[in-house]
Protein backbone atom coordinates (compact mmCIF):
# COMPACT_ATOMS: atom_id res chain seq x y z
CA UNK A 1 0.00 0.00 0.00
CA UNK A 2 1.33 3.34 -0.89
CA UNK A 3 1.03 6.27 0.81
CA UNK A 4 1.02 9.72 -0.48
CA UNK A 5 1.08 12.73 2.03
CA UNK A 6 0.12 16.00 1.10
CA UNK A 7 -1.38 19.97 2.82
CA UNK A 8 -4.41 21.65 2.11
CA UNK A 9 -4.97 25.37 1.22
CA UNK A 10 -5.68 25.87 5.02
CA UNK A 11 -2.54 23.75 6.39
CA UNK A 12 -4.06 20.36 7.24
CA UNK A 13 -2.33 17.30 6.18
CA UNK A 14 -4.12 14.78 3.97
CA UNK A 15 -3.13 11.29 2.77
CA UNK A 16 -4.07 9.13 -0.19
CA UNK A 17 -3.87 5.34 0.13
CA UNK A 18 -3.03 3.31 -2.93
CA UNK A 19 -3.08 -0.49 -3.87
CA UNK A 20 -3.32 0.27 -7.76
CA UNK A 21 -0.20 0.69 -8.95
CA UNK A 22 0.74 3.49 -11.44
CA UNK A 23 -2.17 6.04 -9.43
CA UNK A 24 -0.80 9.21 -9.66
CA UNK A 25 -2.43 11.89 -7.00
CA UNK A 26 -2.45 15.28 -6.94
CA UNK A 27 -2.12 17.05 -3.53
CA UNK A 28 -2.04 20.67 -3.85
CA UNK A 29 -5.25 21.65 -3.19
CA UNK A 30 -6.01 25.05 -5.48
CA UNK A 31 -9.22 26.57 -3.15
CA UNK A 32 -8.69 30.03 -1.40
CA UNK A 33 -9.01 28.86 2.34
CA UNK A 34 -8.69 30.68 5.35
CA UNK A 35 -6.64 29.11 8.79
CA UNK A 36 -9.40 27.52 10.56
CA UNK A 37 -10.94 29.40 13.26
CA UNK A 38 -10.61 26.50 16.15
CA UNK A 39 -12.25 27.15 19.78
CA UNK A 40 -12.37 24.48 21.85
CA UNK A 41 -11.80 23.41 25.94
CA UNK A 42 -11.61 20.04 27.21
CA UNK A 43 -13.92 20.57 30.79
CA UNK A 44 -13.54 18.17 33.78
CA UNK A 45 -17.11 17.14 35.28
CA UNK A 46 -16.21 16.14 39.44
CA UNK A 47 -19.41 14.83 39.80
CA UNK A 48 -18.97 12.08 37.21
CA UNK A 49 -15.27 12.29 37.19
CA UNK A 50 -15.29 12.51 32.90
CA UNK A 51 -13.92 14.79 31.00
CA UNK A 52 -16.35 17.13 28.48
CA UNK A 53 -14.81 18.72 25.07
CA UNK A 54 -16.40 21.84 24.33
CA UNK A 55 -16.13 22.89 20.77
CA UNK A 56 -18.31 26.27 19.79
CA UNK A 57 -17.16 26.24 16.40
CA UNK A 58 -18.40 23.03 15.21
CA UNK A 59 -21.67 24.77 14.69
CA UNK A 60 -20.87 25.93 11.82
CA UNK A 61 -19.83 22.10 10.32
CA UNK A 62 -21.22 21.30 6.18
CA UNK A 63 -24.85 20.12 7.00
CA UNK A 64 -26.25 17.83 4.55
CA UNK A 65 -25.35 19.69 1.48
CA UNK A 66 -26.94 18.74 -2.01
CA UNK A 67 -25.20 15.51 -3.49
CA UNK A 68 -23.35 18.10 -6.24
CA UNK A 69 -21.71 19.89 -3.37
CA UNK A 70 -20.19 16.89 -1.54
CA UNK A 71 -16.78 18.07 -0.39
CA UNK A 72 -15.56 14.22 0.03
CA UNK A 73 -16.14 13.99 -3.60
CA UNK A 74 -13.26 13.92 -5.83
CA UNK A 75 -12.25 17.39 -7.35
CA UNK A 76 -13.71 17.94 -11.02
CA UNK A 77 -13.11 20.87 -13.44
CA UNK A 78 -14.81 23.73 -11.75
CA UNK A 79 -15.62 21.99 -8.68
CA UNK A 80 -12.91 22.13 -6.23
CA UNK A 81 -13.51 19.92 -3.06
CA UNK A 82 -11.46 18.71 0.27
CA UNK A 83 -9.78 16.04 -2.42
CA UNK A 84 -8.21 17.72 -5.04
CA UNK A 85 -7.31 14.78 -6.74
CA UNK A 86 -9.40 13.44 -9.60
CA UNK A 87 -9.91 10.36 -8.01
CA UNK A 88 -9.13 8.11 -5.11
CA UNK A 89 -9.23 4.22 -3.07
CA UNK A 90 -9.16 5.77 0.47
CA UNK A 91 -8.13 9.38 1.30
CA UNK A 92 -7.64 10.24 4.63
CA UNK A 93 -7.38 14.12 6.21
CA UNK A 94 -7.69 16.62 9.28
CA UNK A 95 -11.20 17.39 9.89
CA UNK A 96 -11.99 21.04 9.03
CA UNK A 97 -13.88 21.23 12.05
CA UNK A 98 -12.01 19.37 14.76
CA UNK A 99 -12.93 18.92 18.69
CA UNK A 100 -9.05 18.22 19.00
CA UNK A 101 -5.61 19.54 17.53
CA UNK A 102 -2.44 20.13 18.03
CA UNK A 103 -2.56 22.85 15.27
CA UNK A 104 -3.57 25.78 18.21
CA UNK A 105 -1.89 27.10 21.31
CA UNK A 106 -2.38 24.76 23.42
CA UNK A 107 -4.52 22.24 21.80
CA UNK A 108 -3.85 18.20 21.77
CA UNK A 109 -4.98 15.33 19.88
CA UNK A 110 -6.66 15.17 16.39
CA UNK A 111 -9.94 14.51 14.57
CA UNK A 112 -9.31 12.53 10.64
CA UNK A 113 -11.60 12.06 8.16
CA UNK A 114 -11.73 8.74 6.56
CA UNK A 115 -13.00 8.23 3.01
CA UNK A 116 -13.81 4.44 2.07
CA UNK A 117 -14.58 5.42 -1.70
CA UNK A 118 -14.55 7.94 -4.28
CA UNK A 119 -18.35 6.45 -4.88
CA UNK A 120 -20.50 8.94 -3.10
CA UNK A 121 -23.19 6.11 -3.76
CA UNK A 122 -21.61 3.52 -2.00
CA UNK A 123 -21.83 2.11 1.46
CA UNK A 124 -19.32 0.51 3.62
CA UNK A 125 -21.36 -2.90 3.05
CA UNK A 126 -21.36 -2.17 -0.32
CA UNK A 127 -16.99 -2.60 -0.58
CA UNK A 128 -15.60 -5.19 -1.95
CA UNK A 129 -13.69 -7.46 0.57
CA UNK A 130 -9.95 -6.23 -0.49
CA UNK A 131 -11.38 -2.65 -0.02
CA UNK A 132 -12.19 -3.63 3.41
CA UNK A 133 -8.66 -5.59 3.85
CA UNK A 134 -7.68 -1.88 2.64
CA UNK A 135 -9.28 0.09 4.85
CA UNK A 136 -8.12 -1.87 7.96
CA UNK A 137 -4.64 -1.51 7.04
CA UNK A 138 -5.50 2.56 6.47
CA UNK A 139 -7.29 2.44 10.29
CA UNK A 140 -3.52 0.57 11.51
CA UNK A 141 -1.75 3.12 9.50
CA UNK A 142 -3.48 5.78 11.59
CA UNK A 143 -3.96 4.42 14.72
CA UNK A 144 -0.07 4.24 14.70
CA UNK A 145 0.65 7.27 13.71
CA UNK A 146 -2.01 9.42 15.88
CA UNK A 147 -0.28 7.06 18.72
CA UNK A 148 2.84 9.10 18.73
CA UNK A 149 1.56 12.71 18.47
CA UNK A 150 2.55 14.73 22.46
CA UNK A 151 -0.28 13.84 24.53
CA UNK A 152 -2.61 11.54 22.55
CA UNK A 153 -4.00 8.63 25.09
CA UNK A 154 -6.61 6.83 22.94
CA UNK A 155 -7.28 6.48 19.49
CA UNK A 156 -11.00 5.69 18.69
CA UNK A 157 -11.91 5.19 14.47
CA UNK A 158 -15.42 4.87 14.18
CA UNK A 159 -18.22 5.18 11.66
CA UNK A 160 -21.75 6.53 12.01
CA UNK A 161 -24.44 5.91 9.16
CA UNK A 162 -27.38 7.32 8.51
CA UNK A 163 -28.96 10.46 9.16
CA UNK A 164 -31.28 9.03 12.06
CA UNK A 165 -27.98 8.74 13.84
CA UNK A 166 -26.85 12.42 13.23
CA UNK A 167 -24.73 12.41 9.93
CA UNK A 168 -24.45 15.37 8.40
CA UNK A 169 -22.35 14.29 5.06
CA UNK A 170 -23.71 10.99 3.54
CA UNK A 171 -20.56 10.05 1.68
CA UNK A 172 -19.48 6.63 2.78
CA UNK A 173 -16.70 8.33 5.07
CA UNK A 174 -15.61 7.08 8.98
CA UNK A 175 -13.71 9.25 11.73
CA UNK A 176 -10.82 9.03 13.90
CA UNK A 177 -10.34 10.78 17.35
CA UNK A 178 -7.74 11.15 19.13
CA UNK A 179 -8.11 12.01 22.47
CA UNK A 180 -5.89 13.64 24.93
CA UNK A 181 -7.55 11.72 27.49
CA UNK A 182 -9.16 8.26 28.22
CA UNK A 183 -12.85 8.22 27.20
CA UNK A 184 -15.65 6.66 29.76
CA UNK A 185 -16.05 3.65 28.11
CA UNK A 186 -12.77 1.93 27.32
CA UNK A 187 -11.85 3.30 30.93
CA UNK A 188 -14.71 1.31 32.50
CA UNK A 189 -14.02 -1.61 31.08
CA UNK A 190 -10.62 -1.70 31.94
CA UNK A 191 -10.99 -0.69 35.28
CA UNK A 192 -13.48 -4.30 35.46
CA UNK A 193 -11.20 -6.20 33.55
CA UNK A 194 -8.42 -5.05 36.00
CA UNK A 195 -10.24 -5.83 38.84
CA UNK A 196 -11.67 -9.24 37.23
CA UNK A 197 -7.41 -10.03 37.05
CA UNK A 198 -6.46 -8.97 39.93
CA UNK A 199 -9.29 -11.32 41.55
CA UNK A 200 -9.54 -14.33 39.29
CA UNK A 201 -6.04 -14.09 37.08
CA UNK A 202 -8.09 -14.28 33.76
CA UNK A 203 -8.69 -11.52 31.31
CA UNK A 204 -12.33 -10.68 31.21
CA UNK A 205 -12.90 -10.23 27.77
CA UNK A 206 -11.50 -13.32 26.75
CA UNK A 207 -13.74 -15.12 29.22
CA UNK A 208 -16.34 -13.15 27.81
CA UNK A 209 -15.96 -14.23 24.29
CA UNK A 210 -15.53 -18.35 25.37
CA UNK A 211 -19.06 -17.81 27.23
CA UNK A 212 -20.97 -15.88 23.94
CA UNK A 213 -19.49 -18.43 21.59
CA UNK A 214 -20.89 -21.25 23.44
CA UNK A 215 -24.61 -19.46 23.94
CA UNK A 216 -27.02 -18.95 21.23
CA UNK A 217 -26.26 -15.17 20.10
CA UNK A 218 -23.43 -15.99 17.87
CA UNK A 219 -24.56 -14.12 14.42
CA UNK A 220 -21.28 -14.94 11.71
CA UNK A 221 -18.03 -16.30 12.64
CA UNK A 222 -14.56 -16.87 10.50
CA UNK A 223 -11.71 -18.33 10.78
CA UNK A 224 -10.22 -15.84 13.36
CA UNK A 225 -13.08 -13.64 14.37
CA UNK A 226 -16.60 -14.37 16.22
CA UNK A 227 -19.56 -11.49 15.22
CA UNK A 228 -22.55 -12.12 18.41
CA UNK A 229 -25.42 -10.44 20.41
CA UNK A 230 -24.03 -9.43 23.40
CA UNK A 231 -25.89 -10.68 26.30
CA UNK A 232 -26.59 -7.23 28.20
CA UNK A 233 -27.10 -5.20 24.83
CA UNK A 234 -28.25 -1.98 25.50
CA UNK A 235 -29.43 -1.24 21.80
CA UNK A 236 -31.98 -2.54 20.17
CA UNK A 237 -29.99 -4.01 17.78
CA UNK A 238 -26.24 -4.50 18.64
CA UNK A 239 -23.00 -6.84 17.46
CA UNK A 240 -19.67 -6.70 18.59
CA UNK A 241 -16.74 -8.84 16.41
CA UNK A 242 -13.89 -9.84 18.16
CA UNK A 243 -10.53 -11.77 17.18
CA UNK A 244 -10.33 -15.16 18.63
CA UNK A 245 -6.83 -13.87 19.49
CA UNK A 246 -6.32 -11.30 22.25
CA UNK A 247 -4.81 -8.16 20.29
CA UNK A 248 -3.98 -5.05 22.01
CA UNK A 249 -5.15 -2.84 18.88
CA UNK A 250 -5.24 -3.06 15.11
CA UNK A 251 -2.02 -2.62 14.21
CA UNK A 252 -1.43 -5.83 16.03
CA UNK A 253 -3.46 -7.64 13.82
CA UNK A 254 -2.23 -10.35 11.61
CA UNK A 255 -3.21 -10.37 7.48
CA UNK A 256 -4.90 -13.45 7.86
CA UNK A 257 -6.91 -11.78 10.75
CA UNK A 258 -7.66 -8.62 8.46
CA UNK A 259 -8.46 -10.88 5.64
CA UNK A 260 -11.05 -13.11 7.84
CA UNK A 261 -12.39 -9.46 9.88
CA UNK A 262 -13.35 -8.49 6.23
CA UNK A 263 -15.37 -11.36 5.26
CA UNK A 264 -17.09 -11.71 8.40
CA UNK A 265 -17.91 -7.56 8.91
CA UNK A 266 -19.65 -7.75 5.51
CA UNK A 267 -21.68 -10.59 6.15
CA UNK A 268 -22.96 -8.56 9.26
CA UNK A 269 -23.03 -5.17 7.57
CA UNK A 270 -25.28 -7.58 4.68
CA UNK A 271 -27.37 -9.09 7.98
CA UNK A 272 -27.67 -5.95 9.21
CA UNK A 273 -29.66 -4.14 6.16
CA UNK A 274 -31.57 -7.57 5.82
CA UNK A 275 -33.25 -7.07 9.15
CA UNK A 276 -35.69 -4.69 7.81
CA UNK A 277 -34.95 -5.19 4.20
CA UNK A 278 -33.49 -1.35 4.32
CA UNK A 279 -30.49 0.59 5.31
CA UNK A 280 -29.97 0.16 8.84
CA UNK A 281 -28.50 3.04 10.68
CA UNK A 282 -25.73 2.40 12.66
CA UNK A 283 -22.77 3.44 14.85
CA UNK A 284 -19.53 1.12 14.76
CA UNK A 285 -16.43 1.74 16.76
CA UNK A 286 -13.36 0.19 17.52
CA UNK A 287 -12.63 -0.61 21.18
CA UNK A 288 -8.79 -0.93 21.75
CA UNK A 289 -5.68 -0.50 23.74
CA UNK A 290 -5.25 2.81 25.32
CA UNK A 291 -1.87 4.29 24.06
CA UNK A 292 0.30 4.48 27.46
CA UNK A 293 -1.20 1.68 29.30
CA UNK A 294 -2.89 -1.53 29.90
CA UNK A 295 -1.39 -2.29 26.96
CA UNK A 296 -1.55 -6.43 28.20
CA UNK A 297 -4.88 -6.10 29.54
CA UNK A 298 -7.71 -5.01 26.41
CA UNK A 299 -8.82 -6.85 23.94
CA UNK A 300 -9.55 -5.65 20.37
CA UNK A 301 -12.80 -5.58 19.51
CA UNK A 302 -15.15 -3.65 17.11
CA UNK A 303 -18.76 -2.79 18.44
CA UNK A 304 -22.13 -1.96 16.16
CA UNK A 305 -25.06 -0.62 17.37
CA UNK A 306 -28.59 0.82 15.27
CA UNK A 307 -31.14 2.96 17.39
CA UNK A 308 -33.57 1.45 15.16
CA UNK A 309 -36.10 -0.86 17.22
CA UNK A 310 -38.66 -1.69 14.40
CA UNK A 311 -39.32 -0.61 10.84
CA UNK A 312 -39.95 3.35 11.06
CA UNK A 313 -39.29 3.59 14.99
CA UNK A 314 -36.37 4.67 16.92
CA UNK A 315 -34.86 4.03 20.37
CA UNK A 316 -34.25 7.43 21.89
CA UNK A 317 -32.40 7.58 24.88
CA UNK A 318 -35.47 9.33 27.17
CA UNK A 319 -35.45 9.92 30.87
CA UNK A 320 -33.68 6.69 32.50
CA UNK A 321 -30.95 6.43 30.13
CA UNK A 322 -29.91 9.82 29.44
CA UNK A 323 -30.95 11.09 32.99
CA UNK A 324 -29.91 8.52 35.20
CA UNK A 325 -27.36 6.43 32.75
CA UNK A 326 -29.63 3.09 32.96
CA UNK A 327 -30.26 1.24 29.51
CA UNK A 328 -33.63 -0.10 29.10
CA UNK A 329 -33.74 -2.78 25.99
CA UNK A 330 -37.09 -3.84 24.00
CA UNK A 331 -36.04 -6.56 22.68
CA UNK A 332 -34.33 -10.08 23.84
CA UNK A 333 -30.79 -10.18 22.28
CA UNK A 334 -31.15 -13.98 21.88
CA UNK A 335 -34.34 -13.05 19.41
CA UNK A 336 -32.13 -10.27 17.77
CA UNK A 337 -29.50 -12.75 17.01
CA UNK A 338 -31.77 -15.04 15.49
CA UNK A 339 -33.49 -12.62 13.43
CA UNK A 340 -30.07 -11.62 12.63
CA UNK A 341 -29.29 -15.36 11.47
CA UNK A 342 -32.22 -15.89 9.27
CA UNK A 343 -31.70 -12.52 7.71
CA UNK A 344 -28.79 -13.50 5.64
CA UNK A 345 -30.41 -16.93 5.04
């Protein structure tokens, strides 16, 4: 895979990903663009003991623009766009409107766009399996790379679908943050799976895949990865993947492992928009190592969630999960994962 790095008018770095070979990119990007004006505090809550990034000029983010104003769309004659190139496989680059940089006094971290296609059309399900493979070693390439910027502590790529989930730009694209801090959710499950060690020896997620392969929420497995229900989902519909091998992070994984994650995320993604023979809305993000510690301790795993509960409904989190923080679930996952099961039948 070649990489080819590149700046924007406004100083942020971008970075085209090739497996074709020959591809010639262009990277200087000929729009008239201002130095981003960036305001943005990171805010520590004592009550809940989290931290809160506060980011006042994300308000004025691209919101849904028409399908001929795309800026993750190539660059055409007359139509310049964040890509000046003509065409591309995967194209990553610094989010115009980031929560975190290092580009300001003071700031830390960094928010990257992820493009999966030139196709505007074109879903993630919709990739062919070696653009997957692809795409996983682009999320590696990244993940090790945002690892060694001053400061960065976790690095979280993710992708949210759909505009019931809050997308504003419906070009198959995926972020990556990373945070100058730990985010609630890896944290609490480390802090369990630390205390699960330090009382039993074992590593809790591991035990935790051993139990959900042997029960009846299993949806697709591979070679080297196991898609299921989780037992306590909090969504209506919800399916974590994880390697049979305990990874710290993606980079760690082997090619046979990103080969095998590819086959077995599409059938899902394919399961997925089979439930209710549309597109299903979704949220998927990697869990992983943090960068400075625990290193031994988490397990790689990738986690999808839809708010949808039934064909034109949504799950919205009301008063007991957004108030006091406790899930309520409709549905039975063992009935999800069948439904999931016969879906791709």
């Amino acid at each position: 895979m070649r990489r080819t790095v590149g700046w924007l008018a406004d100083g942020r770095e971008i970075i085209y990903f090739e497996r074709l070979p020959g591809a010639e990119r262009k990277i200087v990007d000929r729009r008239n663009l201002d130095s981003p004006s960036i305001i943005t505090e990171v805010r520590y809550d004592r009550l809940l003991g989290e931290e809160v990034a506060i980011s006042s000029h994300r308000q004025d983010r691209t919101y849904l623009p028409p399908r001929d104003e795309c800026p993750f769309c190539p660059s055409r004659a007359g139509k310049l766009t964040e890509i000046p190139s003509e065409d591309y496989e995967v194209v990553v680059f610094e989010n115009r409107f980031p929560t975190f940089t290092e580009r300001v006094p003071g700031g830390c971290g960094r928010c990257e766009v992820v493009c999966f296609t030139s196709d505007h059309d074109r879903s993630f399900r919709e990739l062919t399996a070696s653009q997957v493979r692809m795409v996983v070693d682009v999320w590696a390439d990244r993940v090790q790379e945002l690892s060694r910027l001053p400061g960065v502590r976790y690095v979280f790529p993710f992708e949210n679908r759909g505009r019931e989930i809050g997308v504003t730009l419906v070009h198959p694209h995926g972020q990556i943050y990373a945070y100058p801090y730990l985010p609630p959710t890896p944290a609490r499950m480390l802090e369990r799976a630390r205390w699960h060690r330090e009382r039993t020896g074992g590593n809790l997620f591991a035990e935790l895949l051993v139990a959900e392969r042997a029960a009846s929420r299993v949806v697709s497995a591979g070679e080297h990865w196991c898609a299921f229900v989780p037992e306590a989902a909090r969504w209506p519909v919800e399916v974590h993947l994880y390697p049979y091998r305990q990874v710290p992070d993606i980079p760690a994984l082997s090619d046979a492992e990103r080969d095998d994650f590819a086959a077995v995320y599409l059938d899902v993604l394919n399961r997925l928009d089979a439930l209710y023979q549309e597109p299903l809305p979704y949220i998927a993000g990697w869990q992983q190592a943090p960068v400075d510690t625990d290193r031994d301790l988490a397990y790689l795993h990738l986690r999808v969630f839809s708010v949808r509960r039934a064909p034109g409904k949504l799950k919205f989190l009301a008063g007991s999960e957004a108030s006091a923080g406790a899930f309520l679930n409709d549905a039975f996952p063992e009935d999800v994962a069948q439904r999931l099961r016969r879906a791709g039948s």
